[in-house]
PDB file of N, CA and C in Angstrom:
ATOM      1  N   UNK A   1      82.739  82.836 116.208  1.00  0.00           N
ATOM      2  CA  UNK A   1      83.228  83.106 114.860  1.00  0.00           C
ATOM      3  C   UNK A   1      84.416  84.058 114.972  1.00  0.00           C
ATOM      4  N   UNK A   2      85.424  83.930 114.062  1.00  0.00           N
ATOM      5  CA  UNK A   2      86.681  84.644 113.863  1.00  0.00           C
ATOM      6  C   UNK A   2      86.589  85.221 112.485  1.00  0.00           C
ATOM      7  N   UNK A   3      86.428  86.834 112.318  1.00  0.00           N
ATOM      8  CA  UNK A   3      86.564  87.089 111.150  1.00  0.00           C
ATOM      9  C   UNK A   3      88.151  88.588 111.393  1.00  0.00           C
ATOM     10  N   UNK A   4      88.546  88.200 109.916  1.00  0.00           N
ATOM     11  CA  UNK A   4      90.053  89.050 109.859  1.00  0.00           C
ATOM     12  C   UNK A   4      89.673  90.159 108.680  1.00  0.00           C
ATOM     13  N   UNK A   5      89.815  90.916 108.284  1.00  0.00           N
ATOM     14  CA  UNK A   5      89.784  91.839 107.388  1.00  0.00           C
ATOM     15  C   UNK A   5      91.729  92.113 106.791  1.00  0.00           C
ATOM     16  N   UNK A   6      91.985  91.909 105.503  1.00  0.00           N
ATOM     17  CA  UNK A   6      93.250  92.625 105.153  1.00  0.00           C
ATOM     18  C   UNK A   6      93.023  93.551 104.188  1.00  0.00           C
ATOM     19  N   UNK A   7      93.879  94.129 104.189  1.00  0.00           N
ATOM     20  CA  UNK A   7      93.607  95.474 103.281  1.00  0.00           C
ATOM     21  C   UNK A   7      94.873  96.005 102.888  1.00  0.00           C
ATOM     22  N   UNK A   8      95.199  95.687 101.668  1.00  0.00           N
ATOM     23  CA  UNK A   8      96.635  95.122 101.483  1.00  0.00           C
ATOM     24  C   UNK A   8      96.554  96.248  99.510  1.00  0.00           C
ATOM     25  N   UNK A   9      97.842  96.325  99.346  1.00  0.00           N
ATOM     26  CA  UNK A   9      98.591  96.642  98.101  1.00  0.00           C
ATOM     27  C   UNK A   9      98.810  96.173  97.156  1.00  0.00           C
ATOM     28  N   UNK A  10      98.855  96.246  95.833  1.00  0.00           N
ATOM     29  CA  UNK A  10      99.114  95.284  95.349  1.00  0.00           C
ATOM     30  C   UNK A  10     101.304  95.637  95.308  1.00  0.00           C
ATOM     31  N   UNK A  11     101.830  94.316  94.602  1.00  0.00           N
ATOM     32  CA  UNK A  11     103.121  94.157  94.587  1.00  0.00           C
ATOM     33  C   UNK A  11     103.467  95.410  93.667  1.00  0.00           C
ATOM     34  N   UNK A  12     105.054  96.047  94.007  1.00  0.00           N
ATOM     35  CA  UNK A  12     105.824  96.759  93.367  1.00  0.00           C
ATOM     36  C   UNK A  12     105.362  96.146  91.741  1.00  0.00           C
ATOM     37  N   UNK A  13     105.591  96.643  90.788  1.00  0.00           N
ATOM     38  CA  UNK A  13     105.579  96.295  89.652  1.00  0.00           C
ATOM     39  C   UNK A  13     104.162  95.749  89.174  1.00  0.00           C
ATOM     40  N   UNK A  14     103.499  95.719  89.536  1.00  0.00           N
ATOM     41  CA  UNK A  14     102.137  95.020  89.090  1.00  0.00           C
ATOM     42  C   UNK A  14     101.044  95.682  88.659  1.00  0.00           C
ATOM     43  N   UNK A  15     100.654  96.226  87.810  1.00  0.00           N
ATOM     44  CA  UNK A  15      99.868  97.449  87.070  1.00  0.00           C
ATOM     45  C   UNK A  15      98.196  96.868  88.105  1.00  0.00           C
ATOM     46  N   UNK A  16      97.241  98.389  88.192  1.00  0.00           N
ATOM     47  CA  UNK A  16      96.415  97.464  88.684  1.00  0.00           C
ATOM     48  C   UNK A  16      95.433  96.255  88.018  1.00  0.00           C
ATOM     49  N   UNK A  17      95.536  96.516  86.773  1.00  0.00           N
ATOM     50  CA  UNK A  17      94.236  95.584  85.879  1.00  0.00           C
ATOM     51  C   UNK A  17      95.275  93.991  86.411  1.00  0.00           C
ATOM     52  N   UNK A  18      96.857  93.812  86.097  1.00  0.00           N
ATOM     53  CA  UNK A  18      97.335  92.672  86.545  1.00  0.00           C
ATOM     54  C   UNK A  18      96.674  92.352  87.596  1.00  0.00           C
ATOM     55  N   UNK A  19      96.697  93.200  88.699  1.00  0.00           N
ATOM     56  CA  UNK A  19      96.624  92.754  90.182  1.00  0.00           C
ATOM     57  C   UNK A  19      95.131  92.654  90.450  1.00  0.00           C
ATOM     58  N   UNK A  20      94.234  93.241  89.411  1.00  0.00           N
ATOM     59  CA  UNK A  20      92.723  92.690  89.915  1.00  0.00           C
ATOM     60  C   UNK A  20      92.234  91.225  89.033  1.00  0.00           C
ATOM     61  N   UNK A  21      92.573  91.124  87.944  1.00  0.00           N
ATOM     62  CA  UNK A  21      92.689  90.014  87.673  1.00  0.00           C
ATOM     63  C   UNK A  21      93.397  88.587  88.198  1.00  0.00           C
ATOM     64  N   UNK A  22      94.482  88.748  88.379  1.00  0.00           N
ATOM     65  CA  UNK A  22      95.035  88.196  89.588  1.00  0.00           C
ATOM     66  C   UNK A  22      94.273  87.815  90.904  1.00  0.00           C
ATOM     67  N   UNK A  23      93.901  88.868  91.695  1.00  0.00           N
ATOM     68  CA  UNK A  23      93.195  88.610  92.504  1.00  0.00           C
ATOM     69  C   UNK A  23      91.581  88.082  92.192  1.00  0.00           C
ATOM     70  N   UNK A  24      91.193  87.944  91.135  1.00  0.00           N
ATOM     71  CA  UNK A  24      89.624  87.643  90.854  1.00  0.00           C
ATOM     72  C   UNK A  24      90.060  86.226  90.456  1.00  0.00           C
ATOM     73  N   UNK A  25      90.875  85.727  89.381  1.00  0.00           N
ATOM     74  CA  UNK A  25      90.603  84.821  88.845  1.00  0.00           C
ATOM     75  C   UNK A  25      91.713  83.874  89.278  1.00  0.00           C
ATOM     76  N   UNK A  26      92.220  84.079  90.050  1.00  0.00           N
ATOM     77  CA  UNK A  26      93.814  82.952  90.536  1.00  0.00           C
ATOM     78  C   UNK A  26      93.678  82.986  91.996  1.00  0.00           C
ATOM     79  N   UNK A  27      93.937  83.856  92.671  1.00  0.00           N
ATOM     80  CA  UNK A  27      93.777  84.092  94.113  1.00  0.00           C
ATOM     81  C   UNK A  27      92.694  83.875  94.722  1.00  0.00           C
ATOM     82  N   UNK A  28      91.621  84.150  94.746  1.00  0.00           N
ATOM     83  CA  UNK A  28      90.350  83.746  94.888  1.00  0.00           C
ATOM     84  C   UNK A  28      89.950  82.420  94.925  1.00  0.00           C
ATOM     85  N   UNK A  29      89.901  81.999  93.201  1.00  0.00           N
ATOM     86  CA  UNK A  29      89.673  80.468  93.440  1.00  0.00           C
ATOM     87  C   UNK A  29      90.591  79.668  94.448  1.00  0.00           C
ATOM     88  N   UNK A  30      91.420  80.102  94.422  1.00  0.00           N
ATOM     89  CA  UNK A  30      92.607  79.466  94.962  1.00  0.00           C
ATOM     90  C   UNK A  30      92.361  78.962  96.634  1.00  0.00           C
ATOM     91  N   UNK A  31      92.348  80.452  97.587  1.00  0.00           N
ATOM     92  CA  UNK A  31      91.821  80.098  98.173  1.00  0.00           C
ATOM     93  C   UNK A  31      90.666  79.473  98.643  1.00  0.00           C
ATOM     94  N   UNK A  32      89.843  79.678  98.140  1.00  0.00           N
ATOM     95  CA  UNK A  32      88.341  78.365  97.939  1.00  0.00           C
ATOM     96  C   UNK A  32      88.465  77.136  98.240  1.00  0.00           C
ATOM     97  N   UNK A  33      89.852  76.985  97.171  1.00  0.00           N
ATOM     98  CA  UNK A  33      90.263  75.037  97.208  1.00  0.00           C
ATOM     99  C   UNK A  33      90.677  74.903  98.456  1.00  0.00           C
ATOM    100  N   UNK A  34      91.716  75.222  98.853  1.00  0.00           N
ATOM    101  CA  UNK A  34      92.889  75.112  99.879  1.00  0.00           C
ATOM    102  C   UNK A  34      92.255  75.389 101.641  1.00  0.00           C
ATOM    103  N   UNK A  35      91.343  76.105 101.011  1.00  0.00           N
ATOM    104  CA  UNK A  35      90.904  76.516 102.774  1.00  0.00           C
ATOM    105  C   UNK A  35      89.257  75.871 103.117  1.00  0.00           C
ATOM    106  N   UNK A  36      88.303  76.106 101.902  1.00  0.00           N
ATOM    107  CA  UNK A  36      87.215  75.537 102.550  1.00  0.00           C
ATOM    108  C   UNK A  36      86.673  74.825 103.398  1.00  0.00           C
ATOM    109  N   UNK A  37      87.339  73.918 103.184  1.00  0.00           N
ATOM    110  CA  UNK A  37      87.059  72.612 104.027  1.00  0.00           C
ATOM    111  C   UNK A  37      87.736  72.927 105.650  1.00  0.00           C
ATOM    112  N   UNK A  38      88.410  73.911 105.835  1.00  0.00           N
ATOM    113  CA  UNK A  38      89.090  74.418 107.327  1.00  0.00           C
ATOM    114  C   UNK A  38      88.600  75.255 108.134  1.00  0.00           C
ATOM    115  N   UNK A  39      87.393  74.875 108.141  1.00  0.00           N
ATOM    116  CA  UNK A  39      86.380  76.138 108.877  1.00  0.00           C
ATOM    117  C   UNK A  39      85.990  77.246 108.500  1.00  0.00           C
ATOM    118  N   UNK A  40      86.861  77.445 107.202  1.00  0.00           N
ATOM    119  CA  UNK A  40      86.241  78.602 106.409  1.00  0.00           C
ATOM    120  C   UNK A  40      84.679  79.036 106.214  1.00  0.00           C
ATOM    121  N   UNK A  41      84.491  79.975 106.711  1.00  0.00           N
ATOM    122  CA  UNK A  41      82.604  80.573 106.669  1.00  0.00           C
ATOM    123  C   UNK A  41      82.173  81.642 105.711  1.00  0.00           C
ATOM    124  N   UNK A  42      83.335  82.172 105.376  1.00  0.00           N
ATOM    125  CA  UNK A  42      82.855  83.120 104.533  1.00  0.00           C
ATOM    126  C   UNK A  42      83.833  84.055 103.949  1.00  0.00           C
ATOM    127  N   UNK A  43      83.994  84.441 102.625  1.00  0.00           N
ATOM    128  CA  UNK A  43      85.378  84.947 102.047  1.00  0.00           C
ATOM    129  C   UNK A  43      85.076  86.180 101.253  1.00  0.00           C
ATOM    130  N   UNK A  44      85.584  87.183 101.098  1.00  0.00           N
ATOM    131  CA  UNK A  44      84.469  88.783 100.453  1.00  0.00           C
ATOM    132  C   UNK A  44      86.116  88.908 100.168  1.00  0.00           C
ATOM    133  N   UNK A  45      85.486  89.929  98.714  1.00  0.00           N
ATOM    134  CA  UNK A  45      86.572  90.585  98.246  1.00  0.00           C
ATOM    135  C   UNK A  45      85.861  91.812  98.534  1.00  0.00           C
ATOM    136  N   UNK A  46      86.597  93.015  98.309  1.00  0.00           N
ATOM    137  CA  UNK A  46      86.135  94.146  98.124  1.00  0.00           C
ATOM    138  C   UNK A  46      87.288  95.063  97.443  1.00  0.00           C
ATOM    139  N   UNK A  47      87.579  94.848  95.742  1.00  0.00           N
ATOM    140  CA  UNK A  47      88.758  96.026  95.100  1.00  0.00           C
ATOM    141  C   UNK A  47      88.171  96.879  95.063  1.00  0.00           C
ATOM    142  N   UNK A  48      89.130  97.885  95.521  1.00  0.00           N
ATOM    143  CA  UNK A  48      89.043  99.316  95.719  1.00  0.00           C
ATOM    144  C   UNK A  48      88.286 100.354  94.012  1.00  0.00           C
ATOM    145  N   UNK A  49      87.523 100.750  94.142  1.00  0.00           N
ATOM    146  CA  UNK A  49      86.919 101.358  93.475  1.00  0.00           C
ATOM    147  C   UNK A  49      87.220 102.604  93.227  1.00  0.00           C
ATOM    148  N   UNK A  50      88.420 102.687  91.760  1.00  0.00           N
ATOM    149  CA  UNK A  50      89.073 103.927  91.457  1.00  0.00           C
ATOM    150  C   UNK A  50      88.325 104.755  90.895  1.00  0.00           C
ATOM    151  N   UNK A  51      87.139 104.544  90.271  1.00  0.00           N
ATOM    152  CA  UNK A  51      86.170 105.919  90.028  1.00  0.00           C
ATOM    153  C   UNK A  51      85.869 106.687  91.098  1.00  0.00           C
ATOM    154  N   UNK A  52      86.057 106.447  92.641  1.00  0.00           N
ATOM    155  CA  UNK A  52      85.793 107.461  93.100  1.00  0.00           C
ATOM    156  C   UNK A  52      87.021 107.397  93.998  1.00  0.00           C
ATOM    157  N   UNK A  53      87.995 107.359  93.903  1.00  0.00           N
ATOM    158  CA  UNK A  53      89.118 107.244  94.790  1.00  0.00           C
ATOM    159  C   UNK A  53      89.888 108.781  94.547  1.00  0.00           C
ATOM    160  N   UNK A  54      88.920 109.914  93.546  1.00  0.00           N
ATOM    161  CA  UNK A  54      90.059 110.997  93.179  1.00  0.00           C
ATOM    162  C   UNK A  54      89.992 112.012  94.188  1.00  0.00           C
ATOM    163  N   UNK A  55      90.240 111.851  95.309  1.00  0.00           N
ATOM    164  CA  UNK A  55      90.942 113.156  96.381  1.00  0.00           C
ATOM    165  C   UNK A  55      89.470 113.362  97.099  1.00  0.00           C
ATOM    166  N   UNK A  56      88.053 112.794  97.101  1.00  0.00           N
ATOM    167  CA  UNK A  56      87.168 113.020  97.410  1.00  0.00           C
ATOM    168  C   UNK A  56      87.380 111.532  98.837  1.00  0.00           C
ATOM    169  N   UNK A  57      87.483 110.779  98.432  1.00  0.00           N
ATOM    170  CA  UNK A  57      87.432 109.823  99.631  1.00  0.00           C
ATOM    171  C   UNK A  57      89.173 109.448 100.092  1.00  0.00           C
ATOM    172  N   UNK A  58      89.926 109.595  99.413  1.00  0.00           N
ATOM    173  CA  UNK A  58      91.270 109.085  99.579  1.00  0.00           C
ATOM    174  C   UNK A  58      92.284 110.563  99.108  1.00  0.00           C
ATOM    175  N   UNK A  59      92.759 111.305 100.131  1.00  0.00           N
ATOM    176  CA  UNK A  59      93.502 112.442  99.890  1.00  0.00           C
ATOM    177  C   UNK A  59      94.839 112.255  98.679  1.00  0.00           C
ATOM    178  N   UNK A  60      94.871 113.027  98.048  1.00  0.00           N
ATOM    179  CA  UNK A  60      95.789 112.885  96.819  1.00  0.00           C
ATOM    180  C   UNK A  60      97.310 112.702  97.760  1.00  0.00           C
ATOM    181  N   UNK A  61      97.759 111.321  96.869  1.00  0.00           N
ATOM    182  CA  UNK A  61      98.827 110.788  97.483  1.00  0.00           C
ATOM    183  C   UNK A  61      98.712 110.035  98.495  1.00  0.00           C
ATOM    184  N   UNK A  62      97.314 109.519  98.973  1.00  0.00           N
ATOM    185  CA  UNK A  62      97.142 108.788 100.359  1.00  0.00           C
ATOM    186  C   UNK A  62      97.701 107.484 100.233  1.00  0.00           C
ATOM    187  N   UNK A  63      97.225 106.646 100.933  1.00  0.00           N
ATOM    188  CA  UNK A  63      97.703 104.858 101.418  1.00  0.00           C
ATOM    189  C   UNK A  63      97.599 104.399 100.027  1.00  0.00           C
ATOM    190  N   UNK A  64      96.555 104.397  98.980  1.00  0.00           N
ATOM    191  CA  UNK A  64      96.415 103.704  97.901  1.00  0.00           C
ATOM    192  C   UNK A  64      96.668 102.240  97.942  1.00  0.00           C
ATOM    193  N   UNK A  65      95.498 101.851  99.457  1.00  0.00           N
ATOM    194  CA  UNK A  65      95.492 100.759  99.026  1.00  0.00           C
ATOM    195  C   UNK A  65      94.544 100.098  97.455  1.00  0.00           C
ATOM    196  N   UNK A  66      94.507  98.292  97.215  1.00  0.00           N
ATOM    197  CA  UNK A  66      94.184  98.084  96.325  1.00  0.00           C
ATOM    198  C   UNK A  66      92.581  97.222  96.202  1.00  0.00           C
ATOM    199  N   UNK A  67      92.836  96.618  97.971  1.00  0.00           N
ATOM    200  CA  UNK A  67      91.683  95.886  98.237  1.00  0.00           C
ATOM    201  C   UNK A  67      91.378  95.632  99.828  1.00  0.00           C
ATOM    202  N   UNK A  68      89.906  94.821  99.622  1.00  0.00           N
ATOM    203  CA  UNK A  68      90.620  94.456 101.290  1.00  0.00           C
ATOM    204  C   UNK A  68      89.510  92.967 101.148  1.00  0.00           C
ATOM    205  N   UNK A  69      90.487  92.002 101.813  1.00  0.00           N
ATOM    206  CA  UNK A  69      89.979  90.310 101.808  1.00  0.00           C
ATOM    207  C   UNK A  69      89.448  90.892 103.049  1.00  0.00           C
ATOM    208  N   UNK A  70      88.113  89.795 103.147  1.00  0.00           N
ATOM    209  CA  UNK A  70      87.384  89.425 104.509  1.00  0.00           C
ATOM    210  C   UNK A  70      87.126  87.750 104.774  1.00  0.00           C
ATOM    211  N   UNK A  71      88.037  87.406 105.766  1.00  0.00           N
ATOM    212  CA  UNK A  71      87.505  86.352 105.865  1.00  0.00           C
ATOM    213  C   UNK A  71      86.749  85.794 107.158  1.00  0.00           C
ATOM    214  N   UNK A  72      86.113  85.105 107.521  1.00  0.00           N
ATOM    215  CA  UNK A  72      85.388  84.191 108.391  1.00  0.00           C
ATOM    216  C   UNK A  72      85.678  83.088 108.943  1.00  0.00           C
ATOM    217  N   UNK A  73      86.009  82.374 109.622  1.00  0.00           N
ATOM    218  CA  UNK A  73      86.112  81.457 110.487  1.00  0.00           C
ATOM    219  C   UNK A  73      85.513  80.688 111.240  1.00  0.00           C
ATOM    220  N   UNK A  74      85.474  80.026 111.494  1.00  0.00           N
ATOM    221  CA  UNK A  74      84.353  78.823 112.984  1.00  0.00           C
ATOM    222  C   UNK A  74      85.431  79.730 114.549  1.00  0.00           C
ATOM    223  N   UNK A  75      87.009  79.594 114.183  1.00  0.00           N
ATOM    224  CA  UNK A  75      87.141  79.871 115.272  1.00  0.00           C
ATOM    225  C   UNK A  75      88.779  80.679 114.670  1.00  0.00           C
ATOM    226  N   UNK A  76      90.106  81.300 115.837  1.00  0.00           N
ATOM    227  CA  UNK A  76      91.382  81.875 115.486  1.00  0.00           C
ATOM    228  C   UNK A  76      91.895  80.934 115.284  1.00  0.00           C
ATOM    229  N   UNK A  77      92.123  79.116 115.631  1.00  0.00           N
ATOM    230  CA  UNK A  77      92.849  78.827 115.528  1.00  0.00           C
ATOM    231  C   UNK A  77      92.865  78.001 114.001  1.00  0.00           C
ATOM    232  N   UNK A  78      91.375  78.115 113.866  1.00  0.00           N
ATOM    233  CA  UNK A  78      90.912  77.519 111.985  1.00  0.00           C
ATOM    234  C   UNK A  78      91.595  78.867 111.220  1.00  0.00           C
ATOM    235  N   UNK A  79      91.705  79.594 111.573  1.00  0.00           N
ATOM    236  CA  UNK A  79      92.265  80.868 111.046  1.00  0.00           C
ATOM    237  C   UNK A  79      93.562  80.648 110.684  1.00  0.00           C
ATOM    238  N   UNK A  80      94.131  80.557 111.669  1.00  0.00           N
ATOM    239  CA  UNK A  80      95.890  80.487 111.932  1.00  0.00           C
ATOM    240  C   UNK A  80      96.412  79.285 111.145  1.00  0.00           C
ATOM    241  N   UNK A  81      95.505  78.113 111.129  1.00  0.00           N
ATOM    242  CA  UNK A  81      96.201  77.037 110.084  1.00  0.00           C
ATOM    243  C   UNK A  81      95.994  77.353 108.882  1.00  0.00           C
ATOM    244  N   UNK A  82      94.760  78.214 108.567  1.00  0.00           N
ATOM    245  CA  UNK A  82      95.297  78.087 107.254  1.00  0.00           C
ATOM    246  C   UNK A  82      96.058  78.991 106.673  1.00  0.00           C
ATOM    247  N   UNK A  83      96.264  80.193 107.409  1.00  0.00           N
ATOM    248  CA  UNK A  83      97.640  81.041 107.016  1.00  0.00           C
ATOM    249  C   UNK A  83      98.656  80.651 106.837  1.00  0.00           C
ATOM    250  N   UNK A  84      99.114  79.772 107.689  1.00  0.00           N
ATOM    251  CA  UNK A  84     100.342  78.683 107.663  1.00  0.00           C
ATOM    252  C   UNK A  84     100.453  77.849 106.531  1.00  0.00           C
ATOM    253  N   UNK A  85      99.832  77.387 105.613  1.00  0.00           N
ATOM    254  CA  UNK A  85      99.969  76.197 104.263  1.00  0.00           C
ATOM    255  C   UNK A  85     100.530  77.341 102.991  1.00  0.00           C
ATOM    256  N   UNK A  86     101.602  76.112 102.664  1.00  0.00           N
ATOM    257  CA  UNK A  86     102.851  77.021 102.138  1.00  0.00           C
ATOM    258  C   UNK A  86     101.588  77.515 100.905  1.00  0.00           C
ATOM    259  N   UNK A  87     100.662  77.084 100.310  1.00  0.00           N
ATOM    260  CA  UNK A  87     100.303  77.455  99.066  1.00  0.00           C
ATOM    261  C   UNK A  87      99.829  78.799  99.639  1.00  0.00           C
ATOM    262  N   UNK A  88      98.953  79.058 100.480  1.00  0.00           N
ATOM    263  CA  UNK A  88      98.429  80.212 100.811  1.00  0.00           C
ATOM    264  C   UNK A  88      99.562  81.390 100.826  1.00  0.00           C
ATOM    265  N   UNK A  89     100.696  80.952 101.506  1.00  0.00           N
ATOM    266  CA  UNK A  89     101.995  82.107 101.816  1.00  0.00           C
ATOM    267  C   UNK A  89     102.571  82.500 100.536  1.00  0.00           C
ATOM    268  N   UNK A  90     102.636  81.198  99.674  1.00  0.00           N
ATOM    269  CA  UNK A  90     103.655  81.712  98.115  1.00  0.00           C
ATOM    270  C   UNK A  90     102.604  82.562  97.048  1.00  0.00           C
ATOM    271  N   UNK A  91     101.078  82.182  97.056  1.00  0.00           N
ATOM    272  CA  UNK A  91     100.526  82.401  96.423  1.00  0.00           C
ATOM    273  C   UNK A  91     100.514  84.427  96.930  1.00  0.00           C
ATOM    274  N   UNK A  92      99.817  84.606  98.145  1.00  0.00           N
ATOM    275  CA  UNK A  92      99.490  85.896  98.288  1.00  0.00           C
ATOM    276  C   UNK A  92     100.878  86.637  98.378  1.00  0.00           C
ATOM    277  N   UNK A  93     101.839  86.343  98.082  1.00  0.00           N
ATOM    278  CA  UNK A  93     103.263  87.117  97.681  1.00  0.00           C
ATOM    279  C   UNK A  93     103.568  87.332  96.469  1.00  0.00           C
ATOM    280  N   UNK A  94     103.113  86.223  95.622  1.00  0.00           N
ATOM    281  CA  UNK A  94     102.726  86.688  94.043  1.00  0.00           C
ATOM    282  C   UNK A  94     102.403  88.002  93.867  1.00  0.00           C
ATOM    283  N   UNK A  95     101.036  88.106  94.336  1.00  0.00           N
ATOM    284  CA  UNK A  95     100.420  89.795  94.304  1.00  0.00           C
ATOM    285  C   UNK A  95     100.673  91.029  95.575  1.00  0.00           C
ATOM    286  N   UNK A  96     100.835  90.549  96.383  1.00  0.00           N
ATOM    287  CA  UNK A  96     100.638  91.129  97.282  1.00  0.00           C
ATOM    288  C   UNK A  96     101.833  92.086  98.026  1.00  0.00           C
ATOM    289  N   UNK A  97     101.810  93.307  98.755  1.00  0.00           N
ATOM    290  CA  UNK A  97     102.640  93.574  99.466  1.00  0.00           C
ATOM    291  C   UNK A  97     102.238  93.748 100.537  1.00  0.00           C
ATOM    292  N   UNK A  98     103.413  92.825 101.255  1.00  0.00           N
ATOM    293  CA  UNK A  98     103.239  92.489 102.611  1.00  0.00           C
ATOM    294  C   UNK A  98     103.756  93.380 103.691  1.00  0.00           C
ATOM    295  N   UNK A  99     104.557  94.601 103.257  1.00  0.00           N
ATOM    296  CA  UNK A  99     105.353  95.283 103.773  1.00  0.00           C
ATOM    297  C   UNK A  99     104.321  96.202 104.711  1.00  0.00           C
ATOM    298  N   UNK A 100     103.421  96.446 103.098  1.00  0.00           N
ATOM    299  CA  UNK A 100     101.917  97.365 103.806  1.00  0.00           C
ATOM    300  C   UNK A 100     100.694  96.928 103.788  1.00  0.00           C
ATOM    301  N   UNK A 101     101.073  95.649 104.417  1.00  0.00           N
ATOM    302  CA  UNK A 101      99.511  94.919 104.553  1.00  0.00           C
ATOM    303  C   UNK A 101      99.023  95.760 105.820  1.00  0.00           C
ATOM    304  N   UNK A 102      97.722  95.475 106.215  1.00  0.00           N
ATOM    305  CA  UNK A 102      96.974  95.728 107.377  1.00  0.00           C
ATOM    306  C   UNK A 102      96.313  94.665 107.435  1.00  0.00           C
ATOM    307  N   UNK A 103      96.270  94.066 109.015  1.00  0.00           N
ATOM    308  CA  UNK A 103      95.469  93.011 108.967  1.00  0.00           C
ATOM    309  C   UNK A 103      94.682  93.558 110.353  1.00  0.00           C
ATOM    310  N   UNK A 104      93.043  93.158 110.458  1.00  0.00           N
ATOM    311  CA  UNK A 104      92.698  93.421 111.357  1.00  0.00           C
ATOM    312  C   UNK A 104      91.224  92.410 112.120  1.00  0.00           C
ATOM    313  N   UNK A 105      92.038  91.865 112.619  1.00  0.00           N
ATOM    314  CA  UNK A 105      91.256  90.833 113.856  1.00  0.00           C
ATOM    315  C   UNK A 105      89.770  91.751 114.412  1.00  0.00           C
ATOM    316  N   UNK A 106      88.750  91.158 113.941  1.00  0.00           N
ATOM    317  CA  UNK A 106      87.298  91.783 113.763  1.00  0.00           C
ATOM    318  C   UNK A 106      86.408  90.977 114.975  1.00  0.00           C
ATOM    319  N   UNK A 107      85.700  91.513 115.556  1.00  0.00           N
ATOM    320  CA  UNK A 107      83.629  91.134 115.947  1.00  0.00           C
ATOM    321  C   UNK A 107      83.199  91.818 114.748  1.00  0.00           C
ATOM    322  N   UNK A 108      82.306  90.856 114.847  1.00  0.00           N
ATOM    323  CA  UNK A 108      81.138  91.577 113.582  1.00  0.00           C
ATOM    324  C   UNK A 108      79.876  91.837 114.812  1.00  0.00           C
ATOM    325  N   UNK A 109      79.030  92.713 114.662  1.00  0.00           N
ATOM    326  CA  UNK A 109      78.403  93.768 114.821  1.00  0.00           C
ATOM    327  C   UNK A 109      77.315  94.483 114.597  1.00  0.00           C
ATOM    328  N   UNK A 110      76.380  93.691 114.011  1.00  0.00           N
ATOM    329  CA  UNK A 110      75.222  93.880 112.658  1.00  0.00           C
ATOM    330  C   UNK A 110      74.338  95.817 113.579  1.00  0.00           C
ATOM    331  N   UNK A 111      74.576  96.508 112.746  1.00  0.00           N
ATOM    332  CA  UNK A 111      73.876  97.690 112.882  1.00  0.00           C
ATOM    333  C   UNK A 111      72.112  97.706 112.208  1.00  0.00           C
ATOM    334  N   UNK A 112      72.411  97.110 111.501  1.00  0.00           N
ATOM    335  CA  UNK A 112      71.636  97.428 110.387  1.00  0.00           C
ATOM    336  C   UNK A 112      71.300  96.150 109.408  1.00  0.00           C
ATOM    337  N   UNK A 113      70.421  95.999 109.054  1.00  0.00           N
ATOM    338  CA  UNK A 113      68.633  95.712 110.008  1.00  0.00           C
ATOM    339  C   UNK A 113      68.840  95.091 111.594  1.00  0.00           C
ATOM    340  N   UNK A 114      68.338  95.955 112.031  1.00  0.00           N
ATOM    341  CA  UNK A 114      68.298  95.289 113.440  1.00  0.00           C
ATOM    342  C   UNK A 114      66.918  94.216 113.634  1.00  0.00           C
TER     343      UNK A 114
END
């Protein structure tokens, strides 16, 4: 299994309620259609949770990121095609900034329940 984690911004100009809506109800489905069927195993959102983001977990003025996608794979190279299909590239530029994405090539690891 190939899983990627991004943890990405939303775009210059994009208030966050735009950019979580956006990402819940357009982006999301979106990818669903376009990738499922490509080895896709498993897809997690996780938006950043601004009730507690005030200087207690994220230092005032920090990264501010907005979210972070998790996805799953059968394998890197089911991965890599579907990054490549123009809908996937135009769509996550809609919202997204790519300037300060983080992307990070994962093992998963189970701690807990062993």
């Amino acid at each position: 299994m190939y899983t990627v984690a991004f943890i990405f911004k939303r775009k210059p100009g994009l208030s966050a309620e735009e950019f979580l809506a956006y990402y819940r109800d357009r982006h999301g489905p979106l990818m669903i259609d376009l990738i499922k069927d490509k080895g896709l195993i498993s897809y997690e959102h996780f938006p950043v949770d601004t009730s507690v983001t005030d200087g207690r977990y994220v230092a005032e003025g920090g990264p501010g990121f907005d979210a972070i996608s998790i996805y799953s794979f059968g394998s890197k190279e089911e991965a890599e095609a579907c990054w490549a299909i123009p809908e996937v590239i135009e769509d996550s530029a809609a919202f997204i900034d790519f300037d300060t994405m983080v992307t990070l090539p994962a093992n998963r690891r189970t701690v807990f329940p062993v």
